[in-house]
Protein backbone atom coordinates (compact mmCIF):
# COMPACT_ATOMS: atom_id res chain seq x y z
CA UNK A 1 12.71 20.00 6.95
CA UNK A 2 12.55 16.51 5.84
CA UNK A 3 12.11 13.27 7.92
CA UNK A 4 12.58 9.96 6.66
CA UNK A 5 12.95 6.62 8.16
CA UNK A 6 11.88 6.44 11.59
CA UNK A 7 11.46 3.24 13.14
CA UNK A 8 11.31 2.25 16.63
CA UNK A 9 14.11 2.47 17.95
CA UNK A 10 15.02 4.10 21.34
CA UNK A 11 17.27 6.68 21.20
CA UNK A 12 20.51 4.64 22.61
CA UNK A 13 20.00 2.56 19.93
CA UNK A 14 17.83 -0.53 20.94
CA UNK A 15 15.73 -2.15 18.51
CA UNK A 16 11.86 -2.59 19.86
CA UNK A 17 11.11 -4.51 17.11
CA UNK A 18 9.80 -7.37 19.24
CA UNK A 19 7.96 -4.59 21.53
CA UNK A 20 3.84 -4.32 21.41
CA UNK A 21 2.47 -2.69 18.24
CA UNK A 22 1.02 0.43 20.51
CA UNK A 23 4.09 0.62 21.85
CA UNK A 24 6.45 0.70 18.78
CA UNK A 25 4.07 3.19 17.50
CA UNK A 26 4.05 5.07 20.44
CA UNK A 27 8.37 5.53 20.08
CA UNK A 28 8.12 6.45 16.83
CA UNK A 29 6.29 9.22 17.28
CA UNK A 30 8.68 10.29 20.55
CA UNK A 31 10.80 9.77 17.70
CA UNK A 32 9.37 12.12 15.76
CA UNK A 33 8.70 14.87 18.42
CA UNK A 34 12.46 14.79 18.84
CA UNK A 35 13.43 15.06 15.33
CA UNK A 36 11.16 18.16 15.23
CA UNK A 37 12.41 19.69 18.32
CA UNK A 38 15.70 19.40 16.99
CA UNK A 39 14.68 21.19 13.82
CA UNK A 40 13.04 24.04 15.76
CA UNK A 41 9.69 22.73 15.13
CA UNK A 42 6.15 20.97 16.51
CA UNK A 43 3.12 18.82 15.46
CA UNK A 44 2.09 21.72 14.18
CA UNK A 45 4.22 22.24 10.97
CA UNK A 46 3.69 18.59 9.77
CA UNK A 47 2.97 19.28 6.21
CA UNK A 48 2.44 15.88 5.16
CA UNK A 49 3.09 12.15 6.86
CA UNK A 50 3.10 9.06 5.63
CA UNK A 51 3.14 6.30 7.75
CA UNK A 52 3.30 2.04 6.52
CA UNK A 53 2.46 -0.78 8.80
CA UNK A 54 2.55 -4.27 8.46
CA UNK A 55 -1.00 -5.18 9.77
CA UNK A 56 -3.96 -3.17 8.68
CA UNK A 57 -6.16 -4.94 10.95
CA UNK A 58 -3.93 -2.59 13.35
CA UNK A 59 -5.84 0.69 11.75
CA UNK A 60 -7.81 1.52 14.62
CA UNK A 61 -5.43 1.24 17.50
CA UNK A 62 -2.92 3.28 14.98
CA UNK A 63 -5.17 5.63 14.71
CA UNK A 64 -6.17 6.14 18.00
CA UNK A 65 -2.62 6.26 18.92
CA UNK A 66 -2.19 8.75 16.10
CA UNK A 67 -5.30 11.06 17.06
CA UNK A 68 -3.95 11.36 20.82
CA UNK A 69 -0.74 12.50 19.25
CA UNK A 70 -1.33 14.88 16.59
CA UNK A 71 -4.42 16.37 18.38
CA UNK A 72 -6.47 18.54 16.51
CA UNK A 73 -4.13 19.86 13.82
CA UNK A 74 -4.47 17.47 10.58
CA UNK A 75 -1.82 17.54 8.07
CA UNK A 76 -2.06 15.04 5.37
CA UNK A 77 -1.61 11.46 6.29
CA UNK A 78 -1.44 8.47 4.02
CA UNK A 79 -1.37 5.06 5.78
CA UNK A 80 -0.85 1.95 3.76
CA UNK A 81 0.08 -1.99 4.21
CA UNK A 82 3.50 -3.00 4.01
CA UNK A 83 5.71 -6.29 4.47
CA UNK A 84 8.76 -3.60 3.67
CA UNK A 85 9.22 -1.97 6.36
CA UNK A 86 12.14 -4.51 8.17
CA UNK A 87 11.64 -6.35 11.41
CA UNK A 88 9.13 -3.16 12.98
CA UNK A 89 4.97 -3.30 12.63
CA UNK A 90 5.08 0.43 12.05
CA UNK A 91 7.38 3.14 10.37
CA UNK A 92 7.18 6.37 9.18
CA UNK A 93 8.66 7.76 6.19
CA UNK A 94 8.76 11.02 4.11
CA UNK A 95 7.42 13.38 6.54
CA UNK A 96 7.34 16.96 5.45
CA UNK A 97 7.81 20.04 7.69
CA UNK A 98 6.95 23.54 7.19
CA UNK A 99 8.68 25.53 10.05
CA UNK A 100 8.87 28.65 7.77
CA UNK A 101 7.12 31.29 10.72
């Protein structure tokens, strides 16, 4: 499973592209969980995530955000700076899924 793309946007539709940083990174990852679930999988068959925001000096509350989320399972995570990613502060792109059990 491959996930690409996911910005925050709720799942009616609505942009939150003017919402809090900690908050547009907390629907992407609700995002995320629902993309999964609708593959048949969890947090726990990330493979590999990489994730682009458009303030570094947002690295901390990212990851603490991040680290509540993924809990103790670690897949690989690359996080870099990134004026490309539209009107959002956060997005997440090529994430890779193993749900091969």
């Amino acid at each position: 499973v491959f996930i690409s793309g996911q910005l925050p946007v709720t799942f009616d539709g609505e942009k939150k592209a003017d919402a809090s940083f900690e908050d547009q990174t907390r629907l992407v990852l609700k995002n995320i969980d629902a993309c999964l679930a609708g593959a048949g999988a969890s947090r726990q068959h990330l493979v590999s995530v990489r994730v682009y925001v458009t303030d570094m000096n947002q690295w901390p509350t990212f990851n603490k955000i991040y680290g509540e989320w993924i809990g103790d399972f670690r897949p690989s995570r690359a996080v870099a700076g990134s004026y490309c990613v539209g009107p959002a502060s956060v997005t997440f792109n090529n994430i890779q899924v193993n749900n091969n059990d």
